[in-house]
Protein backbone atom coordinates (compact mmCIF):
# COMPACT_ATOMS: atom_id res chain seq x y z
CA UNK A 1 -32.11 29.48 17.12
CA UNK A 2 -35.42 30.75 17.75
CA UNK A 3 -37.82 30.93 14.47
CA UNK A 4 -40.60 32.86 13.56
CA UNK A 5 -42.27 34.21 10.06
CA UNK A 6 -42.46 38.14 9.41
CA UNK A 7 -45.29 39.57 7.40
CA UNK A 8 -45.48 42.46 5.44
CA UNK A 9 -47.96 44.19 3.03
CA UNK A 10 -50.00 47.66 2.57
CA UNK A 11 -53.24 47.74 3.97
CA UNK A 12 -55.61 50.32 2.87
CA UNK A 13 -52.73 52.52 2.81
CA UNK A 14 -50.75 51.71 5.92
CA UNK A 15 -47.51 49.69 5.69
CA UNK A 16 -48.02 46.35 7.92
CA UNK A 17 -45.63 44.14 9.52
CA UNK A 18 -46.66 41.42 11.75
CA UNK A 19 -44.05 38.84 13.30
CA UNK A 20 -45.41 35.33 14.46
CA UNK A 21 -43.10 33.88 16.63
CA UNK A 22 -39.38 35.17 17.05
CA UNK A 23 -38.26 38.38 15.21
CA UNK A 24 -34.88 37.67 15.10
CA UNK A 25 -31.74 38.71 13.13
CA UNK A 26 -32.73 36.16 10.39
CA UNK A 27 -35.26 38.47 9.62
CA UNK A 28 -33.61 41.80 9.70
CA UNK A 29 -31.81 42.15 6.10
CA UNK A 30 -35.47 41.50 4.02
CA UNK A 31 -37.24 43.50 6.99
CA UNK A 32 -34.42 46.26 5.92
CA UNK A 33 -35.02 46.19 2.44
CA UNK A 34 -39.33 46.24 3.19
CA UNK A 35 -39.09 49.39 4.98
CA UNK A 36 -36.71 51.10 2.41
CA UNK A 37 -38.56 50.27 -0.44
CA UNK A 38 -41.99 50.50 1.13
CA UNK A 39 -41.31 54.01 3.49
CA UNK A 40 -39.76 57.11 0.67
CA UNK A 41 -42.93 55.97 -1.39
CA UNK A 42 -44.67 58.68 1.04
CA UNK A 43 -46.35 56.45 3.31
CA UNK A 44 -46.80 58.20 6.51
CA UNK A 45 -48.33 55.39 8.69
CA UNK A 46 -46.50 51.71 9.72
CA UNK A 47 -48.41 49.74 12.23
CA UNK A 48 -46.15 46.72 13.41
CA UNK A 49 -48.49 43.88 14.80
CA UNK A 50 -47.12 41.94 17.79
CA UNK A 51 -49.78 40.24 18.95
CA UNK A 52 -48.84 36.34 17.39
CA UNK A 53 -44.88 37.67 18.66
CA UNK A 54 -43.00 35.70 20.97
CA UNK A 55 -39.48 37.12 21.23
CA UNK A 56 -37.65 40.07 19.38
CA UNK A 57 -33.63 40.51 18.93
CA UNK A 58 -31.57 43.67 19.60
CA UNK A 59 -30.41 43.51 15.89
CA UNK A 60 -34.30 43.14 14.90
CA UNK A 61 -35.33 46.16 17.10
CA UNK A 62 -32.57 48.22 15.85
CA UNK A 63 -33.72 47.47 12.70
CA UNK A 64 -36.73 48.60 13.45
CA UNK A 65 -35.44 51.52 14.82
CA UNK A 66 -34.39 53.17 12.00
CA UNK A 67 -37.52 53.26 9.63
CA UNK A 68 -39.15 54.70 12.98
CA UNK A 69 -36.74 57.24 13.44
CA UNK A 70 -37.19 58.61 9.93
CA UNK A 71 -40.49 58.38 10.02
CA UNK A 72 -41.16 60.07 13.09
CA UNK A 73 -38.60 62.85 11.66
CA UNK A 74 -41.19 63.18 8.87
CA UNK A 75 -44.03 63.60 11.03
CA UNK A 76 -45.36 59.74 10.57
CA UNK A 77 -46.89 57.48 12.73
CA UNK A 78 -44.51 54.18 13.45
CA UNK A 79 -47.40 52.03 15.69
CA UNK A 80 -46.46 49.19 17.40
CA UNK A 81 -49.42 46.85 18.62
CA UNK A 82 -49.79 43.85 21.22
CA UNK A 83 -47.10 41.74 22.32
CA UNK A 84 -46.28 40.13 25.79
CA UNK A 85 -45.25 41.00 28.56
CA UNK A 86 -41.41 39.82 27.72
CA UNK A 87 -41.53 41.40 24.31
CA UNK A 88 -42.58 44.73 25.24
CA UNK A 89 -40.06 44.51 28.55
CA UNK A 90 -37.77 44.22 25.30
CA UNK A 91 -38.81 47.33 23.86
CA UNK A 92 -38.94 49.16 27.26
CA UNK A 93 -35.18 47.59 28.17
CA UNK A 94 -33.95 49.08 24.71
CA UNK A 95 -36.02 52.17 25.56
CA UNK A 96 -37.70 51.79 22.06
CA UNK A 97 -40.94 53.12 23.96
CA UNK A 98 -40.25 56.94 23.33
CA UNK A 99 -39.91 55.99 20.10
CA UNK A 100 -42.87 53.83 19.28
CA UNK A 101 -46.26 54.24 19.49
CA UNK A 102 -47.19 51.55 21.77
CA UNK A 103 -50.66 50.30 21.77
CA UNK A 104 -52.60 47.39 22.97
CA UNK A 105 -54.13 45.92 20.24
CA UNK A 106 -53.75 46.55 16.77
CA UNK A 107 -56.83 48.27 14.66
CA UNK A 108 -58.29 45.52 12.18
CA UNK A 109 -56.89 45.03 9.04
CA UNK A 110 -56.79 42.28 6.03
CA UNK A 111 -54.00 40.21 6.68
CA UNK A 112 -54.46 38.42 3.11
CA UNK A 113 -52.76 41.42 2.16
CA UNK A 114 -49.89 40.66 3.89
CA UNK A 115 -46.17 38.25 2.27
CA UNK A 116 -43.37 36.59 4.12
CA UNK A 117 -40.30 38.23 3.78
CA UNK A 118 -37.25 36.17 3.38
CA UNK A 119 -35.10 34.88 5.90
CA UNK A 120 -31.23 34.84 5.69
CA UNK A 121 -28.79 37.57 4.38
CA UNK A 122 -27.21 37.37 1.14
CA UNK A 123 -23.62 37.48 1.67
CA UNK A 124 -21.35 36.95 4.67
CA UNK A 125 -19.88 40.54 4.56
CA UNK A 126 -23.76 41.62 4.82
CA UNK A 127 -24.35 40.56 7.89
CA UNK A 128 -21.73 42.55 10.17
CA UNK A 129 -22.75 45.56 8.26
CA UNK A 130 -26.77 44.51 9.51
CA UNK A 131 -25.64 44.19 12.85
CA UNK A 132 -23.41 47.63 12.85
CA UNK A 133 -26.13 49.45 11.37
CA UNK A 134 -28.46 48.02 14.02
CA UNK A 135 -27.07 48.28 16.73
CA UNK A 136 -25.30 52.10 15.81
CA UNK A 137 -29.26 52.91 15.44
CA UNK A 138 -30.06 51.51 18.74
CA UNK A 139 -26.88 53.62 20.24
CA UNK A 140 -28.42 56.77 18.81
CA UNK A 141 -32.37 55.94 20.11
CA UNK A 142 -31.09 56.14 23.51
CA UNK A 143 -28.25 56.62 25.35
CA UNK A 144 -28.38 54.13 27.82
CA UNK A 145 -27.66 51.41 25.79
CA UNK A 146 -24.17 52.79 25.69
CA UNK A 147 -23.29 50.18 28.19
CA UNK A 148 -25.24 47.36 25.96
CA UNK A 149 -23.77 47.40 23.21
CA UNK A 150 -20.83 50.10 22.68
CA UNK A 151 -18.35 47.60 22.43
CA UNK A 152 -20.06 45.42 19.73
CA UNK A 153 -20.47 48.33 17.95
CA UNK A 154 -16.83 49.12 18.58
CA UNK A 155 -15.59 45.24 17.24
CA UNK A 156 -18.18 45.45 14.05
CA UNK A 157 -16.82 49.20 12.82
CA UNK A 158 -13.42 47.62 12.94
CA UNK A 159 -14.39 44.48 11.07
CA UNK A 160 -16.22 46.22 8.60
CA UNK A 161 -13.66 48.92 7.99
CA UNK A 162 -11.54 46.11 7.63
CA UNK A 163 -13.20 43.98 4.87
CA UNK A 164 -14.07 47.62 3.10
CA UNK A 165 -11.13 50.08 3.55
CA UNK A 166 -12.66 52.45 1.38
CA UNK A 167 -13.96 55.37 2.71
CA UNK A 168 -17.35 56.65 3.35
């Protein structure tokens, strides 16, 4: 499994996350909880810093995804900066590109600012419920990623529907 370190913090009042080395699933439940803690607090800019990044996960994107799509619904500025070649093919693949703000390089900011977030999920029924919720956001960023991931989307509704009958 590929490992990397996400960083997160407020700098001078935009909401900073920078990934060195893989973003990956392992990241995605803290990275979930960042954003909605950090976003409804009425910060309007999130700049995510890709420039130490080596590789990013569907489920990371799509999680992502869905801090950027509210954001952008509120008129905000989701900002993503750097990254190679193969990370940013990522984005373009997912078609994550309309969605971001893609720029070169970030602008400077104080990275002392910045904590780890954790790695790991809490609980085992967490984690198809991160994936679903991913990958359901990615499904609504673009429609061509139908073919992607429809039926994982498909196989995680039913297992999570089936370790949580109740409704809603």
């Amino acid at each position: 499994m590929r490992t990397g370190v996400v960083l997160a913090g407020e700098c001078q009042g935009v909401v900073v996350i920078k990934i060195v080395g893989a973003g990956s699933f392992e990241h995605s439940f803290s990275l979930r909880q960042y954003c909605d803690h950090s976003l409804p607090s009425g910060k309007e800019r999130v700049l995510v810093d890709l420039t130490e990044c080596t590789y990013l996960d569907s489920t990371f994107l799509g999680t992502l995804a869905g801090p950027a799509l509210r954001l952008k619904k509120a008129g905000g500025s989701f900002q993503v900066a750097g990254g190679s070649p193969r990370v940013l093919e990522s984005i373009r693949t997912l078609g994550l590109d309309r969605l971001f703000e893609c720029v070169e390089s970030p602008l400077p900011y104080d990275r002392a600012g910045l904590r780890p977030l954790a790695a790991g999920v809490p609980r085992r029924e967490t984690t198809g419920e991160l994936l679903l919720q991913a990958h359901q956001t990615l499904l609504a960023c673009d429609p061509r990623n139908a073919p992607k991931f429809q039926d994982l989307v498909s196989y995680l509704g039913a297992e999570v529907a089936r370790r949580d009958p109740s409704p809603g």
